[in-house]
PDB file of N, CA and C in Angstrom:
ATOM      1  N   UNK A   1       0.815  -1.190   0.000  1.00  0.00           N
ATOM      2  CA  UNK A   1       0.000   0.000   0.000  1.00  0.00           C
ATOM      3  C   UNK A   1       0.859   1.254   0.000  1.00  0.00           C
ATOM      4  N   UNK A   2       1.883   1.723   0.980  1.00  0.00           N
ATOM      5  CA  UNK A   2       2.636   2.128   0.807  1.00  0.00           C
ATOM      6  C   UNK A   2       3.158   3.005  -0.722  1.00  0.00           C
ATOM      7  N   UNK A   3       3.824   1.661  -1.505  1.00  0.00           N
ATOM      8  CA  UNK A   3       4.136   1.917  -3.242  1.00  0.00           C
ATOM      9  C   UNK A   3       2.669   2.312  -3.466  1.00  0.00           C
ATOM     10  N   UNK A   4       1.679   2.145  -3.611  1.00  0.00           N
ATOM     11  CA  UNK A   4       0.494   2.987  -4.142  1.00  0.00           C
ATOM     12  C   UNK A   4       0.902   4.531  -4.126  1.00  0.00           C
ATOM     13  N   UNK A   5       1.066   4.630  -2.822  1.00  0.00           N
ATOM     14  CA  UNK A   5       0.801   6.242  -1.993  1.00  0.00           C
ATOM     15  C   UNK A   5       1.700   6.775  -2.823  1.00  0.00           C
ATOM     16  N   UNK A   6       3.108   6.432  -2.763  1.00  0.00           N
ATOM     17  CA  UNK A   6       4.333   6.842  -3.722  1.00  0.00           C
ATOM     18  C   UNK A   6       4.615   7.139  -4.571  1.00  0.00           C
ATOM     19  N   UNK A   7       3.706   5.933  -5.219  1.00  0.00           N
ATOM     20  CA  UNK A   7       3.866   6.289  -6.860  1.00  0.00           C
ATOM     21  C   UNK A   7       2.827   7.745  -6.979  1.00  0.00           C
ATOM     22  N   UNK A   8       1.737   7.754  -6.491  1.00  0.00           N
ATOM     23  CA  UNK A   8       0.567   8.964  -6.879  1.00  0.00           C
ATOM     24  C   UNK A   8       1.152  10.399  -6.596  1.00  0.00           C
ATOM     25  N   UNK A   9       1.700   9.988  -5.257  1.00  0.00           N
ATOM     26  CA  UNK A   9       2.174  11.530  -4.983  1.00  0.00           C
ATOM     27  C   UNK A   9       3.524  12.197  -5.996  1.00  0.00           C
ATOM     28  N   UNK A  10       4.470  10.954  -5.848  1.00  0.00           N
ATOM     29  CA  UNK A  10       5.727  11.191  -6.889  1.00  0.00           C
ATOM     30  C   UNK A  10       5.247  11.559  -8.459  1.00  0.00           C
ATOM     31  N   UNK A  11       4.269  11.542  -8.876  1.00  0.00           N
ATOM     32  CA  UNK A  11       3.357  11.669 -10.072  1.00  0.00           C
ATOM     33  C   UNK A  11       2.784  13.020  -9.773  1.00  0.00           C
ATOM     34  N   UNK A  12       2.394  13.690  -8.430  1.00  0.00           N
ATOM     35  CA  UNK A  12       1.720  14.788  -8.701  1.00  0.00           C
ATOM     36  C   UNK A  12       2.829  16.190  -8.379  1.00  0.00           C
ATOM     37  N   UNK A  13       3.764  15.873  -7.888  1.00  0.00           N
ATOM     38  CA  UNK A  13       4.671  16.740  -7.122  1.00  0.00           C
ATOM     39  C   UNK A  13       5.432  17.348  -8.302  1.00  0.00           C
ATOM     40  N   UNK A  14       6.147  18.256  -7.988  1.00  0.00           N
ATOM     41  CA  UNK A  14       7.765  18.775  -8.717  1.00  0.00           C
ATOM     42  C   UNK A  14       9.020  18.540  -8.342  1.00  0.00           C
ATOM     43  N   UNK A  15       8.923  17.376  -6.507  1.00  0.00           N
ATOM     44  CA  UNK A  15      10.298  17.608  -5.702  1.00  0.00           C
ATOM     45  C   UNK A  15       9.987  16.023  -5.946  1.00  0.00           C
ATOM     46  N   UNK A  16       9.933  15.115  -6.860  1.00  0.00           N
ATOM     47  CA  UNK A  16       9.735  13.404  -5.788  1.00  0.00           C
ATOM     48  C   UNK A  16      10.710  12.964  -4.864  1.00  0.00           C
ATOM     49  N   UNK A  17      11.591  13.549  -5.216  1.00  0.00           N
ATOM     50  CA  UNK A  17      12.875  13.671  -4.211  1.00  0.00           C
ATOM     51  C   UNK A  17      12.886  13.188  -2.741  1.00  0.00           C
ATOM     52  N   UNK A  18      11.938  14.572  -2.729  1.00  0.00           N
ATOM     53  CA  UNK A  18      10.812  14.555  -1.243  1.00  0.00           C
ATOM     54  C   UNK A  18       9.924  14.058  -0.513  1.00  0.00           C
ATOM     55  N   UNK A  19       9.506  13.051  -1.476  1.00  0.00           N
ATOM     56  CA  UNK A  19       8.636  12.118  -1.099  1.00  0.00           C
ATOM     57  C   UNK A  19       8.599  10.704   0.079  1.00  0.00           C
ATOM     58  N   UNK A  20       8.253  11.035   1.234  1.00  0.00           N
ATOM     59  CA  UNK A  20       8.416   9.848   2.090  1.00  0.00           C
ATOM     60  C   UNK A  20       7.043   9.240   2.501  1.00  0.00           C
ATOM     61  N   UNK A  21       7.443   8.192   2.679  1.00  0.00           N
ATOM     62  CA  UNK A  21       6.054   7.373   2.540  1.00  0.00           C
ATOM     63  C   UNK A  21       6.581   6.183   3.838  1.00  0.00           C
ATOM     64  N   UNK A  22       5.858   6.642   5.211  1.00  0.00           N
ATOM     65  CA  UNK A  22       6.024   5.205   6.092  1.00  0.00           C
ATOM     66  C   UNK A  22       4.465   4.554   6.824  1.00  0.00           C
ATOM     67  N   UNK A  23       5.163   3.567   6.983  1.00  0.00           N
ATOM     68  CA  UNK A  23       3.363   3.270   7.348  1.00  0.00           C
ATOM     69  C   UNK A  23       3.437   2.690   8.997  1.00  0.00           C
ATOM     70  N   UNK A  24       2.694   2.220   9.626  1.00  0.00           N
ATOM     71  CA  UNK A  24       2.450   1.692  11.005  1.00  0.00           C
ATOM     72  C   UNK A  24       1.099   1.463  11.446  1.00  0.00           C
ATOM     73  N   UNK A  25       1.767   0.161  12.268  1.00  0.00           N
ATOM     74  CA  UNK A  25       0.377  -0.484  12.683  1.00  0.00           C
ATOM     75  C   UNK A  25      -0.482   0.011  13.672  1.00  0.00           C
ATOM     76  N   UNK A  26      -1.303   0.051  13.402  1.00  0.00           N
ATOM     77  CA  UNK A  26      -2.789   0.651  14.821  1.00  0.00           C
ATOM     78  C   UNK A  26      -2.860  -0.859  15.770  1.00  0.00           C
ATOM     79  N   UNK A  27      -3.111  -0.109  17.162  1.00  0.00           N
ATOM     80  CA  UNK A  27      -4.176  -1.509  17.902  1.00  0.00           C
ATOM     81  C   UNK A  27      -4.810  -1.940  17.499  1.00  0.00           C
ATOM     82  N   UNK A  28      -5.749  -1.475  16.992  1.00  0.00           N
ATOM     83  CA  UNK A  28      -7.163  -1.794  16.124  1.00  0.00           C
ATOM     84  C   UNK A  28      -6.661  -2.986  15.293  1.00  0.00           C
ATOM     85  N   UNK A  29      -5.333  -2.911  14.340  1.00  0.00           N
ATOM     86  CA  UNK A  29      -4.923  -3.907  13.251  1.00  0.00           C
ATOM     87  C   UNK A  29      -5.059  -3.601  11.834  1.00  0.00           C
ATOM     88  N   UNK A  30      -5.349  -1.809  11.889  1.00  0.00           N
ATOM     89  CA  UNK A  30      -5.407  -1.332  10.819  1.00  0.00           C
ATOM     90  C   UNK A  30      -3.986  -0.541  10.557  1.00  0.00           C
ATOM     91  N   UNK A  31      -3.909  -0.427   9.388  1.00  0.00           N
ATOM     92  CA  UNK A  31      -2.697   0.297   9.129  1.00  0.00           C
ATOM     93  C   UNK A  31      -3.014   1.708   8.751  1.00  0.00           C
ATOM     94  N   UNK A  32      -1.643   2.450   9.188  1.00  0.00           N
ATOM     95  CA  UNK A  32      -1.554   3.939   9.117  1.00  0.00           C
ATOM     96  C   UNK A  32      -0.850   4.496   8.202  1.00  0.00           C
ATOM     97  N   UNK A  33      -0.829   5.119   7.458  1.00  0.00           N
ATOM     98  CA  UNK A  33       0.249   5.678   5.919  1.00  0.00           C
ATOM     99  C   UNK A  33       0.225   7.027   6.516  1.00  0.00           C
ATOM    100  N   UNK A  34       1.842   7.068   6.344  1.00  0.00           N
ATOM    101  CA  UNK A  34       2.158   8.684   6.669  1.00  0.00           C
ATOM    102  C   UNK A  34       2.490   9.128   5.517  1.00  0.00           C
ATOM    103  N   UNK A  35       2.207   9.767   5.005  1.00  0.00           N
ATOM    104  CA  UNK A  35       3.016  10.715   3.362  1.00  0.00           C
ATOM    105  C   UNK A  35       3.318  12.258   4.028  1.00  0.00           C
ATOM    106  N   UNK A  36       4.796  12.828   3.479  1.00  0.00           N
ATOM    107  CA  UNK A  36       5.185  13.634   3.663  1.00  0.00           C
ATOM    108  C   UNK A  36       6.278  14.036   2.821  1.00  0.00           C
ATOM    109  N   UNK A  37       5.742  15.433   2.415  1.00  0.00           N
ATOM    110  CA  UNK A  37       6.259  16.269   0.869  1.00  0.00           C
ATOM    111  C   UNK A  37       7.172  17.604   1.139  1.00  0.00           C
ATOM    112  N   UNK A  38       7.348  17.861   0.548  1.00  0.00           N
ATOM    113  CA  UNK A  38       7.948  19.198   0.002  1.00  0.00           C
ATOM    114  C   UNK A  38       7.092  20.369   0.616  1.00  0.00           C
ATOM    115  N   UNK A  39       7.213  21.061   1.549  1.00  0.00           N
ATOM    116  CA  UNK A  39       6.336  22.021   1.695  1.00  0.00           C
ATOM    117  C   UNK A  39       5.477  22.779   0.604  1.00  0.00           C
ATOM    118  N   UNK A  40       6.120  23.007  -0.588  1.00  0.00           N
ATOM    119  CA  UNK A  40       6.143  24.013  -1.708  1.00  0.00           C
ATOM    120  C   UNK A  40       5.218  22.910  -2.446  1.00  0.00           C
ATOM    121  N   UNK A  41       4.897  21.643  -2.029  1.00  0.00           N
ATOM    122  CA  UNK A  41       4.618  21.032  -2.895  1.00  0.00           C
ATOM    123  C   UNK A  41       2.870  20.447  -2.635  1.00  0.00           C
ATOM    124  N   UNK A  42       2.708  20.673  -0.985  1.00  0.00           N
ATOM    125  CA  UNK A  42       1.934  20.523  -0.128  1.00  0.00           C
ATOM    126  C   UNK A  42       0.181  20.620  -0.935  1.00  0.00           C
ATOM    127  N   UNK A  43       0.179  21.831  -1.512  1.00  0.00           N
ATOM    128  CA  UNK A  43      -1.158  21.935  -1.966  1.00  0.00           C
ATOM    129  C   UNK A  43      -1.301  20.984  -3.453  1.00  0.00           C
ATOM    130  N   UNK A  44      -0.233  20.396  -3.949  1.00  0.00           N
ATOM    131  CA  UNK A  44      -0.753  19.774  -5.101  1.00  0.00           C
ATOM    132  C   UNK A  44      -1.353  18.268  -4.288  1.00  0.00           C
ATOM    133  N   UNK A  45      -0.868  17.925  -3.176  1.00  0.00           N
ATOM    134  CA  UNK A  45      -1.238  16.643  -2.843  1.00  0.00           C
ATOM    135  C   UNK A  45      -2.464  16.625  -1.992  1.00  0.00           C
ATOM    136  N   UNK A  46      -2.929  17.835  -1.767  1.00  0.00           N
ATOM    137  CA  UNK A  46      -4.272  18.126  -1.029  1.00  0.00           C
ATOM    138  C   UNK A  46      -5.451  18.719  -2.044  1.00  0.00           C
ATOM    139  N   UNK A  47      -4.779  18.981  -3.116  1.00  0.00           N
ATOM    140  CA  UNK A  47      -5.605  19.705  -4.592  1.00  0.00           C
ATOM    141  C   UNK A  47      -6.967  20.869  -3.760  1.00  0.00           C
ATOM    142  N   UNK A  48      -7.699  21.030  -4.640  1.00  0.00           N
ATOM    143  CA  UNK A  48      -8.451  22.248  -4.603  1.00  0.00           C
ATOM    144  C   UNK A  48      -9.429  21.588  -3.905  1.00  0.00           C
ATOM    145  N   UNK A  49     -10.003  21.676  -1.847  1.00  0.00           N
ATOM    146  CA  UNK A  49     -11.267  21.604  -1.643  1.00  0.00           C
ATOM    147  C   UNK A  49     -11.175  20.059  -0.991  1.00  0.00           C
ATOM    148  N   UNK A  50      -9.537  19.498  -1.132  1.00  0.00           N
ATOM    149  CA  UNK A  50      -9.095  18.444  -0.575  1.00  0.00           C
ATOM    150  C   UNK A  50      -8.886  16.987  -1.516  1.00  0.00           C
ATOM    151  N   UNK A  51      -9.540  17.376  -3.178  1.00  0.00           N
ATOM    152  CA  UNK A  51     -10.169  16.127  -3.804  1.00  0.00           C
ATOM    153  C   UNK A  51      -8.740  15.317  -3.913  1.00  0.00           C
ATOM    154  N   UNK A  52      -7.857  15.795  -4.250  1.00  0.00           N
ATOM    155  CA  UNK A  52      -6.887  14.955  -4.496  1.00  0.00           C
ATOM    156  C   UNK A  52      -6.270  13.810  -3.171  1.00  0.00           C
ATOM    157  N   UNK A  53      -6.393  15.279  -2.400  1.00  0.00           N
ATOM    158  CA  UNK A  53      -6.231  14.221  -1.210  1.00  0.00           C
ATOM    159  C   UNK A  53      -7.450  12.734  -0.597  1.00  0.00           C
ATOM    160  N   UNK A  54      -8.139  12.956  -1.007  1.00  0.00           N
ATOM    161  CA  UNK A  54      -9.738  12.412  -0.756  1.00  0.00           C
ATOM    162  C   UNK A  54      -9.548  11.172  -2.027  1.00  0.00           C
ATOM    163  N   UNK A  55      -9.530  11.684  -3.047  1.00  0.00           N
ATOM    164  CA  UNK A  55      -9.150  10.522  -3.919  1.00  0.00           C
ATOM    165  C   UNK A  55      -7.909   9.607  -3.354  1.00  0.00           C
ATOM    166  N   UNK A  56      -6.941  10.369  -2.965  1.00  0.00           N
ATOM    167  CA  UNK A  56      -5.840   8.893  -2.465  1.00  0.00           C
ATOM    168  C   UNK A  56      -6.188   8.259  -1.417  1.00  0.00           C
ATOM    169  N   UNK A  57      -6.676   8.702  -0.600  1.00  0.00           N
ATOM    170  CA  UNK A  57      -7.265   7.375   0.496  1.00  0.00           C
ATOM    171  C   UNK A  57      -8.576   6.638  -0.147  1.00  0.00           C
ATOM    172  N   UNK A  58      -9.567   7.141  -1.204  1.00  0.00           N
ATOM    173  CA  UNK A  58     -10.402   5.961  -1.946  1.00  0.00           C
ATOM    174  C   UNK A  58      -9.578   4.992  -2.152  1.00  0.00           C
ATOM    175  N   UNK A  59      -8.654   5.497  -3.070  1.00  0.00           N
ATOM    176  CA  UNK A  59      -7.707   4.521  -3.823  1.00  0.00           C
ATOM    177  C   UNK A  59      -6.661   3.566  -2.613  1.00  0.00           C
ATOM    178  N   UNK A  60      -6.475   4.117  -1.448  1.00  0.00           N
ATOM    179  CA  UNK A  60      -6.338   3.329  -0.512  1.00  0.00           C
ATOM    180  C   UNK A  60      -7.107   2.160   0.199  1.00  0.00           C
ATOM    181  N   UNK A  61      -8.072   3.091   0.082  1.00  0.00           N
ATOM    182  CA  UNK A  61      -9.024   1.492   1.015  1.00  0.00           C
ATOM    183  C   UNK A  61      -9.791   0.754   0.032  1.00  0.00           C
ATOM    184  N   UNK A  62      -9.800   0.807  -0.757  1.00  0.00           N
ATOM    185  CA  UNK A  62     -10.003   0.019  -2.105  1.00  0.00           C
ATOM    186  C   UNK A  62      -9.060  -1.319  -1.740  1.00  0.00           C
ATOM    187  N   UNK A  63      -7.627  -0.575  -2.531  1.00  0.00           N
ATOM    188  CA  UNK A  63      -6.730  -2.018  -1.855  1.00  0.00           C
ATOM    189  C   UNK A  63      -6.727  -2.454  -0.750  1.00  0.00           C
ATOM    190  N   UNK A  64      -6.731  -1.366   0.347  1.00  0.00           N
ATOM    191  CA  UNK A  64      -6.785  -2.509   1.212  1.00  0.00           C
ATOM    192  C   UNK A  64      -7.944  -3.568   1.760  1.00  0.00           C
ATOM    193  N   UNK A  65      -9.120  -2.750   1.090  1.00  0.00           N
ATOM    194  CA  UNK A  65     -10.092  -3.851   1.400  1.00  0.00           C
ATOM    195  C   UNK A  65     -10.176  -5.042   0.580  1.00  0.00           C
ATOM    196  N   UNK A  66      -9.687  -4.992  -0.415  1.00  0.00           N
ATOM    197  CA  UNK A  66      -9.387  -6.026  -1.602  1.00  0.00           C
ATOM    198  C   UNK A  66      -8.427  -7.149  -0.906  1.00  0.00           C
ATOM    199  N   UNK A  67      -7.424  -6.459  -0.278  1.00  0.00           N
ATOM    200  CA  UNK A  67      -6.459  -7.486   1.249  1.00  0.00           C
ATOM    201  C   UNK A  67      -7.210  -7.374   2.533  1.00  0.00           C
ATOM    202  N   UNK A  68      -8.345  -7.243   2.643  1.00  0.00           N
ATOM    203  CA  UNK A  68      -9.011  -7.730   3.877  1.00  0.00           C
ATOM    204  C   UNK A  68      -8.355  -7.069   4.981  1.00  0.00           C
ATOM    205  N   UNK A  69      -7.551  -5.922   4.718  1.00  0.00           N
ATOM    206  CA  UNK A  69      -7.042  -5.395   5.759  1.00  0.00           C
ATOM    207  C   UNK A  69      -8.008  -3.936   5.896  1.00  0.00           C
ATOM    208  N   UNK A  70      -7.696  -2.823   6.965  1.00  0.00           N
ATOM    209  CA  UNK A  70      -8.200  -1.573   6.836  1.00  0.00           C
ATOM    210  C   UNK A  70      -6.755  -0.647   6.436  1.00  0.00           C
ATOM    211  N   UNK A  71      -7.530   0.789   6.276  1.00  0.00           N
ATOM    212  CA  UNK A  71      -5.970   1.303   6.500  1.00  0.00           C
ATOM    213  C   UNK A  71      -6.847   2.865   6.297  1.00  0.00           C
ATOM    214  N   UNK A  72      -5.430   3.953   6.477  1.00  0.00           N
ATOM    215  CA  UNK A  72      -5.555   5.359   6.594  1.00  0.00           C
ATOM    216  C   UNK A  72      -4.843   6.064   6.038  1.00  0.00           C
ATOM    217  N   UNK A  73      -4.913   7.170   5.329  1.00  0.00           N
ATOM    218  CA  UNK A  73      -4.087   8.307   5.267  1.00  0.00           C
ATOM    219  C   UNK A  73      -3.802   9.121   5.938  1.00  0.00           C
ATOM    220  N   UNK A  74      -2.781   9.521   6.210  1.00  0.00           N
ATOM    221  CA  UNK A  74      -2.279  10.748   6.830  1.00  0.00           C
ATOM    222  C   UNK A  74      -1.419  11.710   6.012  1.00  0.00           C
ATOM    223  N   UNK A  75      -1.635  12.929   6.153  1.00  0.00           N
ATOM    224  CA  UNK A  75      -0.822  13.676   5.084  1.00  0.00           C
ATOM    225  C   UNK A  75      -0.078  14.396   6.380  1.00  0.00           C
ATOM    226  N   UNK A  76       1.643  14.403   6.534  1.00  0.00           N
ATOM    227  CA  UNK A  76       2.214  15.249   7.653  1.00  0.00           C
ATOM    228  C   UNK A  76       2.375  16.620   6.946  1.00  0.00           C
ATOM    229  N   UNK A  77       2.821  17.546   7.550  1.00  0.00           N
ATOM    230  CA  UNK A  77       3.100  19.010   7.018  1.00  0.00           C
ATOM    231  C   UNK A  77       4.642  18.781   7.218  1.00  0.00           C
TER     232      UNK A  77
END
């Protein structure tokens, strides 16, 4: 899940450079995705009104419900 997050953001950015992507487990048994960018780069991965950001966690729990797992986005600043 992780490489999902990576590839989308490294696709929307100008720095991929910058791009870190870690994940961690919840109590619960769901997983947590941290993505964290380029400051300068910040509003392309949140797009206009949040959609972009909103679209990558669809596209997250898609897979992971497809693996019977849960999971989350987090976008750090």
């Amino acid at each position: 899940m992780e490489e999902l997050i990576a590839f989308i953001a490294k696709s929307l950015v100008e720095k991929p450079e910058s791009v870190t992507v870690s994940s961690e487990e919840k109590e619960d048994g769901s997983t947590l995705i941290k993505l964290s960018v380029d400051p300068g780069d910040m509003g392309r991965i949140i797009g206009k009104e949040g959609r972009t950001a909103k679209a990558m966690r669809t596209l997250l729990n898609a897979k992971a419900t497809r693996e019977g797992r849960r999971s989350s986005l987090q976008i750090l600043e």
